[in-house]
PDB file of N, CA and C in Angstrom:
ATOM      1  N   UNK A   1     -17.100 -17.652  26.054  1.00  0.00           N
ATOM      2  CA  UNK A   1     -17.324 -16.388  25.417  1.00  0.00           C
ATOM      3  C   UNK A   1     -16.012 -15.896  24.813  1.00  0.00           C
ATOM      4  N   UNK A   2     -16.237 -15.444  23.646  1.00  0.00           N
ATOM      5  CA  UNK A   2     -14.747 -14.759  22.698  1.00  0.00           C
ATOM      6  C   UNK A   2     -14.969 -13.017  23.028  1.00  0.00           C
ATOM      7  N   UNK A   3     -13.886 -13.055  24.084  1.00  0.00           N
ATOM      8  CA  UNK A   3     -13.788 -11.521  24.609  1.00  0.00           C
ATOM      9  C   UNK A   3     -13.294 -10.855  22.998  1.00  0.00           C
ATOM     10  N   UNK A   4     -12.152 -11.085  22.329  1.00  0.00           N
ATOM     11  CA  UNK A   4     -11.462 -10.319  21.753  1.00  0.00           C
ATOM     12  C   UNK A   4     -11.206 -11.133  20.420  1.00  0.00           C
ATOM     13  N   UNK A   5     -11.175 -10.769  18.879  1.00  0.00           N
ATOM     14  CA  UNK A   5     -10.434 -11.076  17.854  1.00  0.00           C
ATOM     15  C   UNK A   5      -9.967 -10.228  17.091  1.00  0.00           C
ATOM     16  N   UNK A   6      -8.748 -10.512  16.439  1.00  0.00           N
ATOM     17  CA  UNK A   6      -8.127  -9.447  15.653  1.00  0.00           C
ATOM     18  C   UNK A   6      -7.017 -10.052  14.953  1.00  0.00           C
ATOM     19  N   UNK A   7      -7.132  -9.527  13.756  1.00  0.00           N
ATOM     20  CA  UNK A   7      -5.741  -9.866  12.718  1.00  0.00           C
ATOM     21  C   UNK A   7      -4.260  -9.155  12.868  1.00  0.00           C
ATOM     22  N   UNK A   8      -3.535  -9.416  12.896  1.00  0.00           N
ATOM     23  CA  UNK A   8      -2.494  -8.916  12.785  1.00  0.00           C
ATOM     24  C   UNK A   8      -2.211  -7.963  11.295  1.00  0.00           C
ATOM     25  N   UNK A   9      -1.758  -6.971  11.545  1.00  0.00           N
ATOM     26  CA  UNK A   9      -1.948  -5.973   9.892  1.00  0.00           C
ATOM     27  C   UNK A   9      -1.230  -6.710   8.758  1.00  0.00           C
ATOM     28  N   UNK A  10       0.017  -7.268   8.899  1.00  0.00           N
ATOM     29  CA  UNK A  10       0.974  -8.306   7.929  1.00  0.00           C
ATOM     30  C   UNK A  10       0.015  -9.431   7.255  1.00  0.00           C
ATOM     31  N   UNK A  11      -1.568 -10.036   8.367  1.00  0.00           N
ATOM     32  CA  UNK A  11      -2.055 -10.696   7.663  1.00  0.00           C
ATOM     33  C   UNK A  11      -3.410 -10.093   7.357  1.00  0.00           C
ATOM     34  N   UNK A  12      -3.778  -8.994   7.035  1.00  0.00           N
ATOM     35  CA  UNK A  12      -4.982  -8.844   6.772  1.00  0.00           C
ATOM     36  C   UNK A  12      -5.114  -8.846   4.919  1.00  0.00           C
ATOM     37  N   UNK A  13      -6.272  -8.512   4.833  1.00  0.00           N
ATOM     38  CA  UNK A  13      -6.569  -8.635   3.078  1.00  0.00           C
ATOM     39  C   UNK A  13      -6.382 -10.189   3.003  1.00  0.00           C
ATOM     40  N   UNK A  14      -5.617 -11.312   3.630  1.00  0.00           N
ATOM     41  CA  UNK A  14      -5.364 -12.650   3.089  1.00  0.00           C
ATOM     42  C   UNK A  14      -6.763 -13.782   2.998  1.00  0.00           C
ATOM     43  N   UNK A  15      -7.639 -12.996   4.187  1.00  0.00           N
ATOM     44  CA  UNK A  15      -8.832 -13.798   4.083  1.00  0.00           C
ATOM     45  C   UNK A  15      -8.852 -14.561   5.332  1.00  0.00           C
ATOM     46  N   UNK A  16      -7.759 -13.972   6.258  1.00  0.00           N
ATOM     47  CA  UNK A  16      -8.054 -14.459   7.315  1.00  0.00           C
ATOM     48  C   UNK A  16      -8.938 -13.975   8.333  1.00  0.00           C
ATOM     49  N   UNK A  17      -9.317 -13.281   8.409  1.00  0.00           N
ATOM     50  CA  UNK A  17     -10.264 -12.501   9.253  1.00  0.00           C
ATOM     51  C   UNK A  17     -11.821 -12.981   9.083  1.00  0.00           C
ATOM     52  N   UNK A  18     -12.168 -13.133   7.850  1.00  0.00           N
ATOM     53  CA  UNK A  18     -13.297 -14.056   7.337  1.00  0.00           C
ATOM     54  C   UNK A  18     -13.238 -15.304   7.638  1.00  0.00           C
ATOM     55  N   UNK A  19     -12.348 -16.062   7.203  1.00  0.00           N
ATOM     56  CA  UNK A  19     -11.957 -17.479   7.688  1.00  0.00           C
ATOM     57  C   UNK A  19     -12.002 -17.831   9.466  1.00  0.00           C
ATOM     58  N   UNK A  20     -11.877 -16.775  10.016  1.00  0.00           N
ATOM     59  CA  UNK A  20     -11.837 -16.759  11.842  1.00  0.00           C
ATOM     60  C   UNK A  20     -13.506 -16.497  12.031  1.00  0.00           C
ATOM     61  N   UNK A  21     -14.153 -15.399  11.287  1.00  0.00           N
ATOM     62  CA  UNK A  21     -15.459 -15.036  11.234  1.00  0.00           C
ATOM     63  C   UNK A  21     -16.297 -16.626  11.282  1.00  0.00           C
ATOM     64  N   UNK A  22     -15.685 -17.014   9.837  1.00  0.00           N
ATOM     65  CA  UNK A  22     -16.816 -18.474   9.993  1.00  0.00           C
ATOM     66  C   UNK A  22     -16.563 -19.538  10.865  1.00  0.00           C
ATOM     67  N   UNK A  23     -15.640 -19.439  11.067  1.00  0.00           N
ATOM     68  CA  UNK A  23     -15.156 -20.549  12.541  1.00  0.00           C
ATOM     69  C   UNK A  23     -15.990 -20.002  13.501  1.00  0.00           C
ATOM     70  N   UNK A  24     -15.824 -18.882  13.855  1.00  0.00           N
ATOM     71  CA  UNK A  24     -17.167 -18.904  15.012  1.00  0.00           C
ATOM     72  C   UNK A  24     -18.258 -18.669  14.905  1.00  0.00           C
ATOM     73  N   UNK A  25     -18.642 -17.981  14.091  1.00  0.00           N
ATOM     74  CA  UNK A  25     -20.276 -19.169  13.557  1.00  0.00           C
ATOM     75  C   UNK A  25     -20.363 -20.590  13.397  1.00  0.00           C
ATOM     76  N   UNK A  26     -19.111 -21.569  13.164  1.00  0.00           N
ATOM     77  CA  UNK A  26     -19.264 -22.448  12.615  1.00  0.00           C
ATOM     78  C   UNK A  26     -19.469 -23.195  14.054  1.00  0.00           C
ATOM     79  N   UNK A  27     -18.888 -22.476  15.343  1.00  0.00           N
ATOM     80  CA  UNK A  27     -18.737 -22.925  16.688  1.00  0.00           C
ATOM     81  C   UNK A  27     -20.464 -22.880  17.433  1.00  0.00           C
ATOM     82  N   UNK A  28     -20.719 -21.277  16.836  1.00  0.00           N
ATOM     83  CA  UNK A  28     -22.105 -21.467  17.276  1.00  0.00           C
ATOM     84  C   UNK A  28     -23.257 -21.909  17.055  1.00  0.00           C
ATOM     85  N   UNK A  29     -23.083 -22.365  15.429  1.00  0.00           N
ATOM     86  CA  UNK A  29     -23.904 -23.384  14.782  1.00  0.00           C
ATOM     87  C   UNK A  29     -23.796 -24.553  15.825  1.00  0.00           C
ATOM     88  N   UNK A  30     -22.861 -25.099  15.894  1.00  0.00           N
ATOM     89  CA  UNK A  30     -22.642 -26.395  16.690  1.00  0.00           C
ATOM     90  C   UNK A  30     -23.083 -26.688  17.948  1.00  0.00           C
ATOM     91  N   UNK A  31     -22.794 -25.384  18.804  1.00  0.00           N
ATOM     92  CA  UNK A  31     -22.966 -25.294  19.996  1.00  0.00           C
ATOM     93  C   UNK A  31     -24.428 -25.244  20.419  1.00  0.00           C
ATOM     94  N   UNK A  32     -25.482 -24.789  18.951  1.00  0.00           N
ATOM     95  CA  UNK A  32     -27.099 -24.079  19.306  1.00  0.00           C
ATOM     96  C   UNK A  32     -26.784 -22.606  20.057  1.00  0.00           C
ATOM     97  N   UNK A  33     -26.267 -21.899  19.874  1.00  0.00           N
ATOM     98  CA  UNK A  33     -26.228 -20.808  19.551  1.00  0.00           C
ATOM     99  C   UNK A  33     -27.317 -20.190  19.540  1.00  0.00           C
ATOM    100  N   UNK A  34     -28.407 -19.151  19.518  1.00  0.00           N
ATOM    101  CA  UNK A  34     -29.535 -18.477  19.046  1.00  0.00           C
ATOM    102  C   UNK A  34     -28.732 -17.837  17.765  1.00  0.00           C
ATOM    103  N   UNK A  35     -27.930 -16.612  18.515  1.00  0.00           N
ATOM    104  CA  UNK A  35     -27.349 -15.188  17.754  1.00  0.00           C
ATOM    105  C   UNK A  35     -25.764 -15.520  18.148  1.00  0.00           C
ATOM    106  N   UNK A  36     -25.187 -14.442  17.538  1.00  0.00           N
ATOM    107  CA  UNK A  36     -23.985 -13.699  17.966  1.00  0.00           C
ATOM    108  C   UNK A  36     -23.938 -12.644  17.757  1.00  0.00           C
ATOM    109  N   UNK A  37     -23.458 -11.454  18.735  1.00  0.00           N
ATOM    110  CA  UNK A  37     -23.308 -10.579  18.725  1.00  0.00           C
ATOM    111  C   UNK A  37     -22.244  -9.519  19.456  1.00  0.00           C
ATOM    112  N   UNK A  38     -21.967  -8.541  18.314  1.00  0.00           N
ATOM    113  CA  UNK A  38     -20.541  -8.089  18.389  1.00  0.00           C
ATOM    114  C   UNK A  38     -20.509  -6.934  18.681  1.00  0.00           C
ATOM    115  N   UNK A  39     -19.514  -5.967  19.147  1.00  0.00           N
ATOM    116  CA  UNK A  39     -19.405  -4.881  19.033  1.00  0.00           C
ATOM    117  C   UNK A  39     -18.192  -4.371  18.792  1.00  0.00           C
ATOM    118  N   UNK A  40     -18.201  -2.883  18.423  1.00  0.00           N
ATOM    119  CA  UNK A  40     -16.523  -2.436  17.734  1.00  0.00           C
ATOM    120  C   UNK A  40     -16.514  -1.525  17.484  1.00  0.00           C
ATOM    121  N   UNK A  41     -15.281  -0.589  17.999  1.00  0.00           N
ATOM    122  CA  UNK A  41     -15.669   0.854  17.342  1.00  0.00           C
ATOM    123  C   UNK A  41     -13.919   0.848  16.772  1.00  0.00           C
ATOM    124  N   UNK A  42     -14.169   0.237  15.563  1.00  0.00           N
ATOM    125  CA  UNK A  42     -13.335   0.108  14.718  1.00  0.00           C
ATOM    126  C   UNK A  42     -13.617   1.217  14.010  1.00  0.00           C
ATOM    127  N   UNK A  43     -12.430   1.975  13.203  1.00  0.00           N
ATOM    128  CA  UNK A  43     -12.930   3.152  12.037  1.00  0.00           C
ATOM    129  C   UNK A  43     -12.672   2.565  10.469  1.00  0.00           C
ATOM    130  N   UNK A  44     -12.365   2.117  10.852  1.00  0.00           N
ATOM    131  CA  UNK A  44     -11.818   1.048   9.115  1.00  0.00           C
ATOM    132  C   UNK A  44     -12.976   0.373   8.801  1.00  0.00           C
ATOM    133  N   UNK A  45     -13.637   1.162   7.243  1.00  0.00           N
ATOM    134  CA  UNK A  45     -14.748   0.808   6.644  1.00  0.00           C
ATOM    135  C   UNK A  45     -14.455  -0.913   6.227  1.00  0.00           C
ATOM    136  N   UNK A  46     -13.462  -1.178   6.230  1.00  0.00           N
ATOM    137  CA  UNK A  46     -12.925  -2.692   5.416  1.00  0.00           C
ATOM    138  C   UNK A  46     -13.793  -3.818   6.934  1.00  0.00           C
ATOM    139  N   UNK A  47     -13.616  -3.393   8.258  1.00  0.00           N
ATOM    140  CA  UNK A  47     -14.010  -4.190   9.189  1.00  0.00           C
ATOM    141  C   UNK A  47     -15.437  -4.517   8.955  1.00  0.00           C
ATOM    142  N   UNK A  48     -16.041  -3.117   8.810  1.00  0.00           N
ATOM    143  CA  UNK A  48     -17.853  -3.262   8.962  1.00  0.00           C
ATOM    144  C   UNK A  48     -17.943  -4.407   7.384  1.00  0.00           C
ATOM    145  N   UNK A  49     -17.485  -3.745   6.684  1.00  0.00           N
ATOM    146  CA  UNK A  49     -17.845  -4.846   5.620  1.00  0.00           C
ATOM    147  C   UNK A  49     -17.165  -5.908   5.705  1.00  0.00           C
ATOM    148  N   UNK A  50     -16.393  -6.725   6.267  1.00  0.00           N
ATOM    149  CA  UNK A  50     -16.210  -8.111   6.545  1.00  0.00           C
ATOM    150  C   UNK A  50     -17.273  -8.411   7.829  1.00  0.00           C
ATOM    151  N   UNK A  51     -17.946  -7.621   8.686  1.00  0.00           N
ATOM    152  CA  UNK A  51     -18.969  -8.067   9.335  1.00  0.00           C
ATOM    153  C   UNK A  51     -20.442  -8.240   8.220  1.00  0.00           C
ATOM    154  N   UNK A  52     -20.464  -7.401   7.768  1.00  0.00           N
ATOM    155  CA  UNK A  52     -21.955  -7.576   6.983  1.00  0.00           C
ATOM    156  C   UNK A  52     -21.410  -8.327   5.937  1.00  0.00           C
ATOM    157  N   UNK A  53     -20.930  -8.766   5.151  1.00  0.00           N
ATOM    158  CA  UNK A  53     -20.252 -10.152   4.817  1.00  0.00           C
ATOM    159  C   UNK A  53     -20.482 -11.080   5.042  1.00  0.00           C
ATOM    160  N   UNK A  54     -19.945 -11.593   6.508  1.00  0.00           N
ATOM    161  CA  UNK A  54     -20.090 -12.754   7.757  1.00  0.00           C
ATOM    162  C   UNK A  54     -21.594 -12.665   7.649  1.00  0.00           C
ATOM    163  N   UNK A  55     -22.841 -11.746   7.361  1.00  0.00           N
ATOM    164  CA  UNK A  55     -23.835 -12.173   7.488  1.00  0.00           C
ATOM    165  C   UNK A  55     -24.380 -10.934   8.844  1.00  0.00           C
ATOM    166  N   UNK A  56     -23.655 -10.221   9.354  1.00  0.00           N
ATOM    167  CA  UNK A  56     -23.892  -9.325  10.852  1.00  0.00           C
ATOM    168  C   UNK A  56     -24.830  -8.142  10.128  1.00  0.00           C
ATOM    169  N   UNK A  57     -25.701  -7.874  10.694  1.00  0.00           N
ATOM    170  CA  UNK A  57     -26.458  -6.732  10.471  1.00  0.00           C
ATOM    171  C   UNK A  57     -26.154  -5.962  11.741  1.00  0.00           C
ATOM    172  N   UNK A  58     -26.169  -4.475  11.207  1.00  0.00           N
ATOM    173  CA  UNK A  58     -25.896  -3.775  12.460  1.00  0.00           C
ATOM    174  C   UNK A  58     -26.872  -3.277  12.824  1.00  0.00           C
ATOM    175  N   UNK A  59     -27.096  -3.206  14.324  1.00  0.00           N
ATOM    176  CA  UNK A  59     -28.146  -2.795  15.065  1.00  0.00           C
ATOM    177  C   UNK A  59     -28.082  -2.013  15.764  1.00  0.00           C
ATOM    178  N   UNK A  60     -27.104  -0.920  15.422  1.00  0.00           N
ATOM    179  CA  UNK A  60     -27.454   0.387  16.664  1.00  0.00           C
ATOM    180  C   UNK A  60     -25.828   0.865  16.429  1.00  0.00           C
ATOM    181  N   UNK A  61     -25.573   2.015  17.174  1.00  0.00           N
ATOM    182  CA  UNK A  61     -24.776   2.944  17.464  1.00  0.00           C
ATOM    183  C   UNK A  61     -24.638   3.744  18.394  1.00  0.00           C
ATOM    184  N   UNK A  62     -23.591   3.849  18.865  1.00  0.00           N
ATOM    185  CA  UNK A  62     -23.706   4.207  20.341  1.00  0.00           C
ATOM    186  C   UNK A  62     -22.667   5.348  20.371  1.00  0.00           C
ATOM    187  N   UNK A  63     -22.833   6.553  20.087  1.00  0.00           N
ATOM    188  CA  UNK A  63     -22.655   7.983  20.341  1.00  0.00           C
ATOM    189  C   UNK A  63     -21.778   7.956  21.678  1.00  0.00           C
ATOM    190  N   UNK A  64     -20.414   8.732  21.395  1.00  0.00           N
ATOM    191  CA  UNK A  64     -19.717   8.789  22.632  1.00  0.00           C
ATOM    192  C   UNK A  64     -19.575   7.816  24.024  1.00  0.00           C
ATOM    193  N   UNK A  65     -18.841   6.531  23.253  1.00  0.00           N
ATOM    194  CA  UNK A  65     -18.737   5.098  23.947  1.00  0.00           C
ATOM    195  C   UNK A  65     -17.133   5.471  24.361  1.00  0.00           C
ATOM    196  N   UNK A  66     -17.164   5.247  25.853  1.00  0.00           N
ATOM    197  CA  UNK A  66     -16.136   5.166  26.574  1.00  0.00           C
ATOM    198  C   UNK A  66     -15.751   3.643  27.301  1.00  0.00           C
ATOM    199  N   UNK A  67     -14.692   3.316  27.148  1.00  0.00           N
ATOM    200  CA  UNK A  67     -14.459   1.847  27.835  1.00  0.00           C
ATOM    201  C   UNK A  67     -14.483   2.171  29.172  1.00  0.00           C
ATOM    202  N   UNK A  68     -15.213   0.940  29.251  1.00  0.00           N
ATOM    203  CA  UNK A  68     -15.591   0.942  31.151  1.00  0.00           C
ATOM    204  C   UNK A  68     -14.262   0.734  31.622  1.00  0.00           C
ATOM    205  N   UNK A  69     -14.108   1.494  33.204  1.00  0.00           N
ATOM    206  CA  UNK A  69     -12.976   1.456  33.840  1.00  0.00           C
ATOM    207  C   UNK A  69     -11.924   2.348  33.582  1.00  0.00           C
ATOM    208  N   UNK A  70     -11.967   3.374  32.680  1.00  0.00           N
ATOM    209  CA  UNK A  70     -11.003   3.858  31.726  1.00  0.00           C
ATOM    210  C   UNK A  70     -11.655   5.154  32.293  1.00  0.00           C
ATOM    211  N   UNK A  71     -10.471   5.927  33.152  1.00  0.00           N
ATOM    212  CA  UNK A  71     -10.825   7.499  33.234  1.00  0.00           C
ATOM    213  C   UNK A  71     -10.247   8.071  32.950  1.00  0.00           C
ATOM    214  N   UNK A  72     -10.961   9.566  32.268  1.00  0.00           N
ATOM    215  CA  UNK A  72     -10.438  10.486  31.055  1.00  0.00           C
ATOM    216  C   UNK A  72     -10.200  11.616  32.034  1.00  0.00           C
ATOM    217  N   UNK A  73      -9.614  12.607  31.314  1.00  0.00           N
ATOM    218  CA  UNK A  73      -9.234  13.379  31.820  1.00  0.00           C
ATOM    219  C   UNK A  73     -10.844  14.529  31.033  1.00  0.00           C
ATOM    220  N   UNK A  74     -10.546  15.835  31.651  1.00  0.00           N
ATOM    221  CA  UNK A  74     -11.429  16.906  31.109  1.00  0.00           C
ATOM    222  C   UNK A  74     -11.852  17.147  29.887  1.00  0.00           C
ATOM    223  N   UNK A  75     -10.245  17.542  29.553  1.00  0.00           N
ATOM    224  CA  UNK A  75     -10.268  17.208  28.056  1.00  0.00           C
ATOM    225  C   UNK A  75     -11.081  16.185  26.734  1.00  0.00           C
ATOM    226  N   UNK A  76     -10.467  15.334  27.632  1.00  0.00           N
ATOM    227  CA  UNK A  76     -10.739  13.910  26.899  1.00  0.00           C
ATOM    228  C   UNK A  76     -11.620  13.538  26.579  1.00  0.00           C
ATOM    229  N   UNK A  77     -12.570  14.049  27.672  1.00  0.00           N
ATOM    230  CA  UNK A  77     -14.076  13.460  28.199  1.00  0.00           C
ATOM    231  C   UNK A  77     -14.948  14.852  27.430  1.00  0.00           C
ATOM    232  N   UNK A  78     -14.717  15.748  27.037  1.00  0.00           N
ATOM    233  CA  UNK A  78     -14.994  16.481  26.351  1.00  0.00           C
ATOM    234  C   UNK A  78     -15.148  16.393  24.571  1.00  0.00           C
ATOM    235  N   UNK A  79     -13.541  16.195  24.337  1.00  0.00           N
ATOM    236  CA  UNK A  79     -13.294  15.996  22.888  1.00  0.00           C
ATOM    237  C   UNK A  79     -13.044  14.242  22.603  1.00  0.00           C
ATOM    238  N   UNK A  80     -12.922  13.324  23.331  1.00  0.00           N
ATOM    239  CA  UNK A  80     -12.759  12.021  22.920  1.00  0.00           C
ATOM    240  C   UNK A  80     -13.992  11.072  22.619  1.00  0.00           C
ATOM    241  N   UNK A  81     -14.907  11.078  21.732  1.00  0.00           N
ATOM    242  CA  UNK A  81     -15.989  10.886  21.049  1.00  0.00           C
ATOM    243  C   UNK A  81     -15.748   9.366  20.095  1.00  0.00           C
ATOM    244  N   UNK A  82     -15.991   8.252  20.869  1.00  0.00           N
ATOM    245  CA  UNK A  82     -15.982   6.980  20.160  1.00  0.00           C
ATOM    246  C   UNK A  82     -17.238   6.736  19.724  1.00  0.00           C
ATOM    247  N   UNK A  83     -17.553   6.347  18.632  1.00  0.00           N
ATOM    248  CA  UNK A  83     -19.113   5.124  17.982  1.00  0.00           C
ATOM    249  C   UNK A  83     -18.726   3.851  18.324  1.00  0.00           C
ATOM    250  N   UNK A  84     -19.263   3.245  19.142  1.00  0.00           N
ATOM    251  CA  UNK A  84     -19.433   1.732  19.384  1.00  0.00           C
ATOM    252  C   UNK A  84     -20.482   1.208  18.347  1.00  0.00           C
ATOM    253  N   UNK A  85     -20.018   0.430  17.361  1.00  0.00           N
ATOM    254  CA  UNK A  85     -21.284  -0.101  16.552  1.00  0.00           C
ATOM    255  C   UNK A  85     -21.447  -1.621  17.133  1.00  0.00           C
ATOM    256  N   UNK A  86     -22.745  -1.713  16.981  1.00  0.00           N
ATOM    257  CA  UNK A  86     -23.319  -2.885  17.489  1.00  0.00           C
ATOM    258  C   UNK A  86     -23.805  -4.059  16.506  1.00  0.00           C
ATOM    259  N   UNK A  87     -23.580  -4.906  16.340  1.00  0.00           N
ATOM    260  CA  UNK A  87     -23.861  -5.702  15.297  1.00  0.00           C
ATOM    261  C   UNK A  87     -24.422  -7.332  15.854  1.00  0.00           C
ATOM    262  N   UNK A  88     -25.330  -8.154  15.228  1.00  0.00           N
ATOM    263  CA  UNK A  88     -26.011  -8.829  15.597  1.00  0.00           C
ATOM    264  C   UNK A  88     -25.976 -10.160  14.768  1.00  0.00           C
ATOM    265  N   UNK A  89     -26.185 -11.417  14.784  1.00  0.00           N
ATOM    266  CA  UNK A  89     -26.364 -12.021  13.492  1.00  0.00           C
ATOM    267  C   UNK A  89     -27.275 -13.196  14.058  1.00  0.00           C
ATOM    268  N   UNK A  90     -28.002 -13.794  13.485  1.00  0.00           N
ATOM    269  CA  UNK A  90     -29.328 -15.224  14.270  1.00  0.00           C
ATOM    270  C   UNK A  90     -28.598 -16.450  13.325  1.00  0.00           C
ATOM    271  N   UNK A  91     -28.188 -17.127  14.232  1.00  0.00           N
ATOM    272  CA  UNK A  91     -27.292 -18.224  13.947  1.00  0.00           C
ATOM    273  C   UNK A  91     -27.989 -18.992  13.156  1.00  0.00           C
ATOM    274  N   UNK A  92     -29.455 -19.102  13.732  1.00  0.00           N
ATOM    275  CA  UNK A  92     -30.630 -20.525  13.077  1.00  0.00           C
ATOM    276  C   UNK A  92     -30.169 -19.700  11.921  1.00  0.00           C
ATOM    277  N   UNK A  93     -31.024 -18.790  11.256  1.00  0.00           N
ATOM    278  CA  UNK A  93     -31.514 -18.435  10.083  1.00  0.00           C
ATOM    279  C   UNK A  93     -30.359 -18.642   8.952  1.00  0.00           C
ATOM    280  N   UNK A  94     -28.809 -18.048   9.682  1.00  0.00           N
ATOM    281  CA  UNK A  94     -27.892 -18.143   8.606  1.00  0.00           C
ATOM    282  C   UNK A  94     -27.694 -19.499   8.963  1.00  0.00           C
ATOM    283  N   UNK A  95     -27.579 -20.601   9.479  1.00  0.00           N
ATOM    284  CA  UNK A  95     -27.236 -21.944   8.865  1.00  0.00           C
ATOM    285  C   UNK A  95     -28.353 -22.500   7.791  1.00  0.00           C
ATOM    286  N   UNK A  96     -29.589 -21.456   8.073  1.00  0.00           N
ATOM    287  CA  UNK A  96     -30.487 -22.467   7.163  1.00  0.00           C
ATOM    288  C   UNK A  96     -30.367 -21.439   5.754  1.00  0.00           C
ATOM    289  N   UNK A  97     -30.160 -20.922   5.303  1.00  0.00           N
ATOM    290  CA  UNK A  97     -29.967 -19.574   3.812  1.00  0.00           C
ATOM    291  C   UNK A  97     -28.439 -20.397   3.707  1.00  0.00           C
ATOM    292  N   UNK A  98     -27.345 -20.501   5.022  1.00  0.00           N
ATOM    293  CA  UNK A  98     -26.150 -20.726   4.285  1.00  0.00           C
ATOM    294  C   UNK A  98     -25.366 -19.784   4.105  1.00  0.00           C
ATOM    295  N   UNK A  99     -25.701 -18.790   4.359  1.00  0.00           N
ATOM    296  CA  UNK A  99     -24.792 -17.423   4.401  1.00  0.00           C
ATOM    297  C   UNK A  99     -23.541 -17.290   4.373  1.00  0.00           C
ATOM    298  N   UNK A 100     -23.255 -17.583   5.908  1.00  0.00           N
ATOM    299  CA  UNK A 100     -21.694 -17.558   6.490  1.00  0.00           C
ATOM    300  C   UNK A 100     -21.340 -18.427   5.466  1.00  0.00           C
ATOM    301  N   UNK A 101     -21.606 -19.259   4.770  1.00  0.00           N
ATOM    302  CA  UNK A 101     -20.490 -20.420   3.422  1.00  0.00           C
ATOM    303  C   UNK A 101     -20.374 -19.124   2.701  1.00  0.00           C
ATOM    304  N   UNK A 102     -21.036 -18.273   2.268  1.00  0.00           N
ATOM    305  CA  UNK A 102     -21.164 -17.612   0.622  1.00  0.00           C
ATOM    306  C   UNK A 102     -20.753 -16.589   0.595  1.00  0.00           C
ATOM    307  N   UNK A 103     -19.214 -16.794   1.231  1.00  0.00           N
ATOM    308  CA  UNK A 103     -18.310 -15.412   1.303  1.00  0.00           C
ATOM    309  C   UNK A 103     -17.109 -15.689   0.171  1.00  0.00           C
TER     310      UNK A 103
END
């Protein structure tokens, strides 16, 4: 399982982040895979659209997402308001359309 990916800011815009995207589709194609599915409460509109890109449809939103294990203070837990977006993609279907190639 891929707990975590992320670009470094020096290399983003280069096309690496897409290029890592299809590697692991390209892993779960291989592997038989069903889906993959992601989550992120990234605020940078540039992320969601390199997911729906990759082929990810998003499937939900999750209103005031706190990381497990992580305790807030009063405050925090009051005014600290994350969206976890949820995103999904069916491995069969995009190897057979071809998707993940037609970035």
């Amino acid at each position: 399982m891929l707990q975590r990916m992320s670009v470094d800011w020096s290399c983003r815009r280069c096309g690496v982040g897409v290029a890592l995207g299809q590697k692991v589709l390209e892993f779960a194609a291989t592997h038989r895979y069903s889906s993959v599915v992601l989550g992120t409460t990234a605020y940078t509109a540039a992320v969601h659209r390199l997911y729906r890109r990759l082929g990810f449809l998003c499937v939900g939103v999750t209103d005031g997402y706190v990381t497990p294990d992580v305790r807030l203070s009063l405050p925090e837990r009051i005014f600290y308001r994350v969206q976890h977006h949820h995103y999904r993609l069916d491995v069969h279907s995009c190897a057979q359309t071809g998707e993940s190639g037609q970035i």
